[in-house]
N, C-alpha and C. Protein backbone atom coordinates (compact mmCIF):
# COMPACT_ATOMS: atom_id res chain seq x y z
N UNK A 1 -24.38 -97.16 9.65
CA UNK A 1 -23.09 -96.84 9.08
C UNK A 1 -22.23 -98.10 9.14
N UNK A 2 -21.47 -98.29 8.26
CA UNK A 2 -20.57 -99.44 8.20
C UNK A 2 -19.61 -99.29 8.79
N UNK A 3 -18.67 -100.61 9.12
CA UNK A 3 -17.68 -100.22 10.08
C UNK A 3 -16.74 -99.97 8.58
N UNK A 4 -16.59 -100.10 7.71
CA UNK A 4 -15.54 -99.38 6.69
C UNK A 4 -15.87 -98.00 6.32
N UNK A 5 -16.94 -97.45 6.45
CA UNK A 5 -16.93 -95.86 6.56
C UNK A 5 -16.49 -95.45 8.02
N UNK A 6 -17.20 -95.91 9.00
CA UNK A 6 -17.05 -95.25 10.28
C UNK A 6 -15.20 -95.31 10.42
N UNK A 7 -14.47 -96.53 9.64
CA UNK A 7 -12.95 -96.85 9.94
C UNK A 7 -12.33 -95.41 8.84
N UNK A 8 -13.03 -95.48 7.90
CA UNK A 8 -12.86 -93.92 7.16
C UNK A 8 -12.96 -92.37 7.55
N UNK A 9 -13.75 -92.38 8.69
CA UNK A 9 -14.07 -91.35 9.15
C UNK A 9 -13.35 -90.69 10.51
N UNK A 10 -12.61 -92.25 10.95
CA UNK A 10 -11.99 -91.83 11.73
C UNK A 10 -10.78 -91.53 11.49
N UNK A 11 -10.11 -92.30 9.91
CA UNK A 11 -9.07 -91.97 9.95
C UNK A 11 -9.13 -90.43 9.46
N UNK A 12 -9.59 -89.86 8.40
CA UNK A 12 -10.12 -88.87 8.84
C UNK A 12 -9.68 -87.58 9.98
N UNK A 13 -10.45 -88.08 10.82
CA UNK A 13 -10.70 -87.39 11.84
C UNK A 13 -9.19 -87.19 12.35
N UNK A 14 -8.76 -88.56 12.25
CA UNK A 14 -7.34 -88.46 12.99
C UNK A 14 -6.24 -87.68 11.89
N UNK A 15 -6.17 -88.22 11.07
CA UNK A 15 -5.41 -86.90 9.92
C UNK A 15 -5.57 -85.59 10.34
N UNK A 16 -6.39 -85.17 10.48
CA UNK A 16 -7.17 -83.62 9.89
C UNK A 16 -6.35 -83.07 11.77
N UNK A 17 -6.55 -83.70 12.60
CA UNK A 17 -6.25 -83.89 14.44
C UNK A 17 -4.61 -83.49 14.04
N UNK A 18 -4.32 -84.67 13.51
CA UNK A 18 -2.82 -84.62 13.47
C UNK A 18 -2.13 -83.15 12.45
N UNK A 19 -2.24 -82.96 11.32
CA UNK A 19 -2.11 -81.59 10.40
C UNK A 19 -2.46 -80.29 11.48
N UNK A 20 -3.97 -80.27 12.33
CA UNK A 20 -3.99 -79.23 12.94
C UNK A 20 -3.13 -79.08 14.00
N UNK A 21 -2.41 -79.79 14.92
CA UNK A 21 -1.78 -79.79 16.03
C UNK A 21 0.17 -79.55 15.34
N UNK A 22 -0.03 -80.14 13.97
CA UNK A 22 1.92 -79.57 13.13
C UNK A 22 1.64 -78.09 12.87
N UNK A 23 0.61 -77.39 12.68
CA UNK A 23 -0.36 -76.42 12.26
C UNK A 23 0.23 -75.51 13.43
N UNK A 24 -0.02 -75.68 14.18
CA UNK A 24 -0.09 -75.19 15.95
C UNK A 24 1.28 -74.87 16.46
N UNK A 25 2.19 -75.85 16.73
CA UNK A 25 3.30 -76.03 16.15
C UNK A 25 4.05 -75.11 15.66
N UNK A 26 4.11 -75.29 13.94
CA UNK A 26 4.70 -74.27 13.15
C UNK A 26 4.06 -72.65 13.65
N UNK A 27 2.66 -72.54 13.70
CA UNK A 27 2.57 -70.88 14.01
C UNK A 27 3.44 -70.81 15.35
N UNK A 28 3.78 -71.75 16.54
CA UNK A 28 4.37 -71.25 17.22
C UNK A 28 5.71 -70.44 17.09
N UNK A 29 6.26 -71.59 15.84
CA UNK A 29 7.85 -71.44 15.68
C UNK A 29 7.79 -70.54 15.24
N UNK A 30 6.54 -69.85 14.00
CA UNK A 30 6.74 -68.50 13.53
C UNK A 30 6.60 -67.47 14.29
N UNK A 31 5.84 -67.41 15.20
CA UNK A 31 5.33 -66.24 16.16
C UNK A 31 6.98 -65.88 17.28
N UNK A 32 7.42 -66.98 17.24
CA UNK A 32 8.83 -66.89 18.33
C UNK A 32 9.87 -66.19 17.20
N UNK A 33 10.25 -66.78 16.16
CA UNK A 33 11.45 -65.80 14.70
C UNK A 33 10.41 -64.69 14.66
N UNK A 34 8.73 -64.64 15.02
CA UNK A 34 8.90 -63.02 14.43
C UNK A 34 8.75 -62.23 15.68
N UNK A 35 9.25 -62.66 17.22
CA UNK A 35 9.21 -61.96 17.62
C UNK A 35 10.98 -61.54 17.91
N UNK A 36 11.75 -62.56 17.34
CA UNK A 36 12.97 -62.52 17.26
C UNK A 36 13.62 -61.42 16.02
N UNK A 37 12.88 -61.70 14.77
CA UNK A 37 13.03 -60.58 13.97
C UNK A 37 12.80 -58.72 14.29
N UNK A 38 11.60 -58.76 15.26
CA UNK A 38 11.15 -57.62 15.50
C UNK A 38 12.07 -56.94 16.35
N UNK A 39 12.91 -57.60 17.03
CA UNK A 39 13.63 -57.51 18.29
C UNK A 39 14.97 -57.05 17.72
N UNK A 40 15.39 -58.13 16.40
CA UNK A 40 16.45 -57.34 16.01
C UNK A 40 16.31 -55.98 14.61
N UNK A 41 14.87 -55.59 14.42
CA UNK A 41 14.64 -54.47 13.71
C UNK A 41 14.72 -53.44 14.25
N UNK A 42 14.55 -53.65 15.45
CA UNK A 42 14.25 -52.91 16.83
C UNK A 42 15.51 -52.24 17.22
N UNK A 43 16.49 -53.68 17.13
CA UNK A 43 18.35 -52.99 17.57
C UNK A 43 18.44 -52.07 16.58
N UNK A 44 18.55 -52.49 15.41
CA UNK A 44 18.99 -51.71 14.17
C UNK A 44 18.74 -50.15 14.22
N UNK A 45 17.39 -50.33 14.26
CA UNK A 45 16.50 -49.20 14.24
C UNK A 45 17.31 -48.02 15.15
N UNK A 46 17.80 -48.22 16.69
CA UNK A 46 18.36 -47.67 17.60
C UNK A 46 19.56 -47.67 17.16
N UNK A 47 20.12 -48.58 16.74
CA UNK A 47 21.63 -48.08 16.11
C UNK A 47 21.69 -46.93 14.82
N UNK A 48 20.74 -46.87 14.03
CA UNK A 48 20.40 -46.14 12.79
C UNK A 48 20.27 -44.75 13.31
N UNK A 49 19.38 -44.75 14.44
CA UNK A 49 19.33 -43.45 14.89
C UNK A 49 20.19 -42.93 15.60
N UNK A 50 20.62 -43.67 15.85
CA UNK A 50 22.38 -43.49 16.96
C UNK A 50 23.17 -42.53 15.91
N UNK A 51 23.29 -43.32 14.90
CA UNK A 51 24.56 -42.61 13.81
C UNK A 51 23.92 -41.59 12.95
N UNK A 52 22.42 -41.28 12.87
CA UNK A 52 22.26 -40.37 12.08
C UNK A 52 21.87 -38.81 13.05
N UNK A 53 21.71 -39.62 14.40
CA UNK A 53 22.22 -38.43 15.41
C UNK A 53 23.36 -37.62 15.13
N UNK A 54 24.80 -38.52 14.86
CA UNK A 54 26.14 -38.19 15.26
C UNK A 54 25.84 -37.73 14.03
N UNK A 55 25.32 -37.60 13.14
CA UNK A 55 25.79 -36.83 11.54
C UNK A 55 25.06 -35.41 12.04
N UNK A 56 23.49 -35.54 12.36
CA UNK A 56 22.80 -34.38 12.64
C UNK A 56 23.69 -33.44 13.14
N UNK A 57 24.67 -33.69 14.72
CA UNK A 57 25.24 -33.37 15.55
C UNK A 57 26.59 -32.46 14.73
N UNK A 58 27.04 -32.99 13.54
CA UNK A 58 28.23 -32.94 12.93
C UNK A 58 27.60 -31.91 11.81
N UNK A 59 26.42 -31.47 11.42
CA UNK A 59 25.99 -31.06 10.62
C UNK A 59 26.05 -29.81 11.09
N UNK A 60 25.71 -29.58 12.11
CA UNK A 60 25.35 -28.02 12.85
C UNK A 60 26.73 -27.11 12.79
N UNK A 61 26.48 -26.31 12.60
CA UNK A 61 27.81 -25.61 12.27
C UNK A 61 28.00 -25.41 13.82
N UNK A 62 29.10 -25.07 14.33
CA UNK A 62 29.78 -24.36 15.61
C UNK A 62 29.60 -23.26 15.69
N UNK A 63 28.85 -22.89 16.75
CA UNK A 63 29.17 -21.29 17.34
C UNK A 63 30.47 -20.48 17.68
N UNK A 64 31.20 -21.78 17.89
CA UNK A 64 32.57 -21.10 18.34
C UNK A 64 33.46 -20.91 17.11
N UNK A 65 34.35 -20.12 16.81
CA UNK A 65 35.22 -20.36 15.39
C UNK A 65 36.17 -19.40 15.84
C-alpha cells in the first residue's frame, strides 16, 4: 500500500471518527430536550386534568336545592 492511500485512509478514518463522536453528541442533546419535552407534556397533561376535573365536578347537578 502506498503511503498516499494509507495517508487517504486515514484521513478517512479520522473524518468518519470525528462525524461519529458530533453524532453522539447531538443524540445526547436530543435525548436531554426530549426528556425535557416529555416532562413538560407531562405538566400539561396534569394541569388538563386538573381543570377538566373542576368542569366534571361543576357538571353534576347538586343534591341539595
Amino acid at each position: 500500500m502506498s503511503l498516499e492511500l494509507f495517508n487517504q485512509l486515514e484521513q478517512k478514518v479520522t473524518d468518519t471518527v470525528d462525524a461519529l463522536e458530533m453524532m453522539k453528541l447531538e443524540n445526547e442533546e436530543l435525548r436531554d430536550e426530549n426528556a425535557k419535552l416529555k416532562q413538560e407534556r407531562e405538566e400539561w397533561e396534569r394541569r388538563l386534568n386538573s381543570l377538566l376535573s373542576k368542569f366534571e365536578t361543576s357538571d353534576t347537578p347538586s343534591t341539595t336545592s
